[in-house]
Protein backbone atom coordinates (compact mmCIF):
# COMPACT_ATOMS: atom_id res chain seq x y z
CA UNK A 1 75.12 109.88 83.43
CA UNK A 2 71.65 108.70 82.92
CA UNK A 3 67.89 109.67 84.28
CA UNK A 4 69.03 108.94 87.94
CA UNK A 5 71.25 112.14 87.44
CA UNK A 6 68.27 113.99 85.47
CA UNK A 7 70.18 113.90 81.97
CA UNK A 8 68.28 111.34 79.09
CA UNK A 9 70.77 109.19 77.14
CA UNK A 10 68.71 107.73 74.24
CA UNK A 11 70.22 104.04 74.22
CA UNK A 12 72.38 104.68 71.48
CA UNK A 13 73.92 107.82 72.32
CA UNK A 14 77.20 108.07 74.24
CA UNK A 15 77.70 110.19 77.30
CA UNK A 16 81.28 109.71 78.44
CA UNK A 17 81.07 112.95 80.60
CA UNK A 18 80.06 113.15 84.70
CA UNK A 19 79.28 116.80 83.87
CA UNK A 20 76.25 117.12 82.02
CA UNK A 21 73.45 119.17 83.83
CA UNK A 22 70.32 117.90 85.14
CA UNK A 23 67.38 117.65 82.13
CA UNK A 24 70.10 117.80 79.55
CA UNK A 25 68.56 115.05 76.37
CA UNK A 26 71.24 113.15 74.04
CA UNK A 27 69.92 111.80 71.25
CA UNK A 28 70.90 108.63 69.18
CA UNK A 29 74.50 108.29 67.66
CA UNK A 30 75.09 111.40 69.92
CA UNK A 31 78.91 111.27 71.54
CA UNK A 32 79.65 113.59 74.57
CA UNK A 33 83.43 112.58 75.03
CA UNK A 34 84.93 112.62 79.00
CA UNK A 35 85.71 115.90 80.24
CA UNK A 36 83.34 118.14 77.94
CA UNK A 37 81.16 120.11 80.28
CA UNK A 38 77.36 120.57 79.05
CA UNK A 39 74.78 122.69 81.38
CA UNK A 40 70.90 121.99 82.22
CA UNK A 41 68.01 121.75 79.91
CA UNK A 42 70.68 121.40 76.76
CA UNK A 43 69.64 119.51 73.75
CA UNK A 44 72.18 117.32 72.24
CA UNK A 45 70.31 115.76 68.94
CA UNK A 46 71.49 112.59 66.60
CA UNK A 47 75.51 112.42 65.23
CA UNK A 48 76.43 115.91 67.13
CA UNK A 49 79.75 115.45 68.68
CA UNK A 50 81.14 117.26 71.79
CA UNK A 51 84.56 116.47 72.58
CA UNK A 52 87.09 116.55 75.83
CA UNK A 53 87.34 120.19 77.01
CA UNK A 54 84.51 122.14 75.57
CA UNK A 55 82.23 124.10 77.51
CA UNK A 56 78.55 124.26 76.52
CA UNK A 57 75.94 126.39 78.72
CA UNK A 58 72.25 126.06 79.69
CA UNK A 59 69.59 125.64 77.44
CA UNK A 60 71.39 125.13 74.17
CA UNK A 61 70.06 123.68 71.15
CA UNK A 62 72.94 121.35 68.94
CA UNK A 63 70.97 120.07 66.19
CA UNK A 64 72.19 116.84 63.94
CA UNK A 65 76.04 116.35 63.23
CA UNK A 66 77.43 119.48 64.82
CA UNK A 67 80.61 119.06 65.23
CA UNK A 68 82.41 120.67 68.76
CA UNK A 69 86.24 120.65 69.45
CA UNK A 70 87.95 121.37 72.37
CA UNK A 71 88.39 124.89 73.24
CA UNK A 72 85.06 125.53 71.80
CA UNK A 73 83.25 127.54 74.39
CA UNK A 74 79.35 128.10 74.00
CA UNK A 75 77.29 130.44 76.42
CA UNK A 76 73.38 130.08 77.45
CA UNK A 77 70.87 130.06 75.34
CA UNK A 78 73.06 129.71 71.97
CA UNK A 79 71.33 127.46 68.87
CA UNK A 80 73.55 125.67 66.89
CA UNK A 81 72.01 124.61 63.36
CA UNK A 82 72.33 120.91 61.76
CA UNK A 83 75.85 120.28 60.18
CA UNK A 84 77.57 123.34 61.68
CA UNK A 85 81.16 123.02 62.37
CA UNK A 86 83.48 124.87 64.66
CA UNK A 87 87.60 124.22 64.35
CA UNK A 88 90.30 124.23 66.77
CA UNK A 89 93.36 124.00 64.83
CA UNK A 90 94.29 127.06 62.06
CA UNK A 91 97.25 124.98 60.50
CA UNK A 92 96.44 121.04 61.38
CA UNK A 93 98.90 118.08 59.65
CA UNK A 94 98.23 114.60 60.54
CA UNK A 95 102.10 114.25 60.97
CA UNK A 96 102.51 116.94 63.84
CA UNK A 97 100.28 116.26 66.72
CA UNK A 98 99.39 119.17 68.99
CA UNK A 99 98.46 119.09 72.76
CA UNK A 100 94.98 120.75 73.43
CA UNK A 101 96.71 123.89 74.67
CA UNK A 102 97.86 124.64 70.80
CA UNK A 103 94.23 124.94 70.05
CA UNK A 104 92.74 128.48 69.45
CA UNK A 105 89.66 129.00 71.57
CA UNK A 106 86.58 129.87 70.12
CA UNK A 107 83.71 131.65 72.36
CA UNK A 108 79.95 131.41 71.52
CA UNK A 109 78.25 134.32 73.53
CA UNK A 110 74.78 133.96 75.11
CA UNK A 111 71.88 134.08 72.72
CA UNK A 112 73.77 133.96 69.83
CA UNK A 113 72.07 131.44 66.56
CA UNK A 114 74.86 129.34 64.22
CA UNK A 115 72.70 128.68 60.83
CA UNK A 116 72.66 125.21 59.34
CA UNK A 117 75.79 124.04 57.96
CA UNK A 118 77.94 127.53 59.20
CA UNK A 119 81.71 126.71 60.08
CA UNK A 120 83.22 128.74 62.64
CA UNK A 121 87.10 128.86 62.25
CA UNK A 122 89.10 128.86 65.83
CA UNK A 123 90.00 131.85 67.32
CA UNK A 124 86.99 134.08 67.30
CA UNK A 125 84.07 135.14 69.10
CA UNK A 126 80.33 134.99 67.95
CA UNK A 127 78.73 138.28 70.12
CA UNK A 128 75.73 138.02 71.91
CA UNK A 129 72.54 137.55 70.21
CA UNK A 130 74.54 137.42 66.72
CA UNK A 131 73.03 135.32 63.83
CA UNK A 132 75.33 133.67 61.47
CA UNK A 133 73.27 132.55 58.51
CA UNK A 134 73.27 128.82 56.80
CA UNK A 135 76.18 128.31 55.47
CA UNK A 136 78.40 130.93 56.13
CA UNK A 137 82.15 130.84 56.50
CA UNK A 138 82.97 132.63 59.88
CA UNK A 139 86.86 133.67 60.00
CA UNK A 140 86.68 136.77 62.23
CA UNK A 141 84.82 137.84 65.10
CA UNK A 142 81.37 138.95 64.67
CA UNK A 143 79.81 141.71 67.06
CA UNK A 144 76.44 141.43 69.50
CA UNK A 145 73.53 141.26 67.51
CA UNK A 146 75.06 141.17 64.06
CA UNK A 147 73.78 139.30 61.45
CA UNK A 148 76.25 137.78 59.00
CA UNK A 149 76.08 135.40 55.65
CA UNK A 150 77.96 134.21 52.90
CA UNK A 151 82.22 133.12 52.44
CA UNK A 152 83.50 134.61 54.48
CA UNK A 153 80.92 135.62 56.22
CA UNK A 154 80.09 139.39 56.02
CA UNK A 155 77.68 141.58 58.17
CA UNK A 156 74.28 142.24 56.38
CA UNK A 157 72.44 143.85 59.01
CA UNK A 158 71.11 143.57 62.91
CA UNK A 159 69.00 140.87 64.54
CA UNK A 160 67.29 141.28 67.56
CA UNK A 161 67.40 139.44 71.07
CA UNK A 162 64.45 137.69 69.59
CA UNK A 163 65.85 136.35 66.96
CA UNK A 164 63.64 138.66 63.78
CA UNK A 165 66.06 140.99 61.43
CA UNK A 166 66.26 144.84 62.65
CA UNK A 167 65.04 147.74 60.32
CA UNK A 168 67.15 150.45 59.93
CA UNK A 169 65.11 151.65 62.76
CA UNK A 170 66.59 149.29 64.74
CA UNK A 171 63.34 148.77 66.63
CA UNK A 172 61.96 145.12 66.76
CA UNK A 173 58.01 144.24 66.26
CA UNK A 174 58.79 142.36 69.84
CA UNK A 175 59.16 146.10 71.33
CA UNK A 176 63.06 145.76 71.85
CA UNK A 177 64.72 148.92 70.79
CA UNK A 178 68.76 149.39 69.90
CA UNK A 179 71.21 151.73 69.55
CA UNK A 180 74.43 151.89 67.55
CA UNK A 181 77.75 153.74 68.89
CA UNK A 182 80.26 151.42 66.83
CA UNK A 183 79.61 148.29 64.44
CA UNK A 184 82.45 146.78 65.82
CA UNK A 185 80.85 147.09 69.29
CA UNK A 186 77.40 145.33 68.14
CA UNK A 187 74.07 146.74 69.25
CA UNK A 188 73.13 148.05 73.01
CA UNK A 189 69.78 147.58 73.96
CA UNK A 190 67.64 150.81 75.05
CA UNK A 191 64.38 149.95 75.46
CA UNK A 192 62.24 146.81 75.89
CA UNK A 193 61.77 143.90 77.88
CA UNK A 194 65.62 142.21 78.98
C-alpha cells in the first residue's frame, strides 16, 4: 500500500494490508496487520492498531491508540475516540490459545461515535448513530441513536444523526425529527434531511 494505490502511509506507520481503500491516511506508529480490511477516506491516527480480520468502513475516524481485534466489525461513517478499546475474547488465558473463530464478533453500525477511552466488550452491537460517552464500559448492546455513559454503560438519553443530544422532544436544532416505538429498538427518523 502506499500513494501509488491512493492510501498515505506516514513513514513510520505500518500497513501490512493490500486492502485499504483509496485516500485512506495512517499515521505514525500506526499498525494495520495483513488481512484487516479498511475502506476509502478512513483515518487511521498515531499507535491505533487494526489487526488480521477486522472490517472497518468508509470514512471512519480511529483516533490515537485504539485498539481493534479481529472480529471487530465497524460500519461507515463511525468515530472512534483516542484510547478506546474493543475485545474479542470474553474468557482469555495466556495458556489456552484460541483460533480466530472462538472470538465473539462485535459490530459498529454506521454513524455511530465511541467516546475517548470507551471499551467495548465482544459480542455486541453499537446501533446506528449511537454515542457511547468517554469512558464508558459497554457490555451489552446499545440501540440506534442511544446515548450511553458510565460502568457499565447505561442509556441516558437520545443523540441525533448529527451527533447533538435529543430533548425529550426528540427534535434536533439540525431539523431531524424522531420517534420512539421501543427503547430497545433505538430511534426512527420522521422528519428531516437523511
Amino acid at each position: 500500500m502506499g500513494e501509488s494505490d491512493g492510501v498515505f502511509v506516514h513513514e513510520r506507520g505500518l500497513c501490512e494490508s493490500d486492502q485499504v481503500g483509496r485516500g485512506t491516511r495512517i499515521w505514525a506508529f500506526a499498525h494495520v496487520m495483513e488481512g484487516a480490511v479498511i475502506g476509502a477516506d478512513c483515518n487511521v491516527c498515531g499507535h491505533a492498531f487494526v489487526e488480521s480480520g477486522a472490517v472497518i468502513g468508509d470514512r471512519v475516524v480511529i483516533k490515537n491508540a485504539v485498539l481493534i481485534w479481529d472480529q471487530v466489525t465497524i460500519g461507515d461513517d463511525v468515530f472512534i475516540g483516542p484510547n478506546a478499546v474493543f475485545t474479542n475474547d470474553l474468557d482469555p488465558r495466556a495458556a489456552f490459545k484460541k483460533n480466530p473463530d472462538q472470538f465473539l464478533a462485535t459490530i459498529v453500525e454506521d454513524g455511530a461515535t465511541i467516546g475517548a477511552q470507551a471499551t467495548i466488550v465482544c459480542g455486541i452491537t453499537v446501533g446506528r448513530s449511537a454515542f457511547i460517552g468517554a469512558g464508558a464500559l459497554v457490555i451489552s448492546d446499545v440501540a440506534p441513536h442511544a446515548l450511553v455513559v458510565g460502568n457499565p454503560a447505561q442509556r441516558i438519553g437520545w443523540a441525533c444523526e448529527c451527533g447533538r443530544r435529543l430533548p425529550g422532544s426528540l427534535d434536533c436544532t439540525c431539523s431531524r425529527c424522531y420517534v420512539l416505538d421501543d427503547p430497545a429498538d433505538g430511534l426512527v427518523l420522521a422528519s428531516g434531511p437523511s
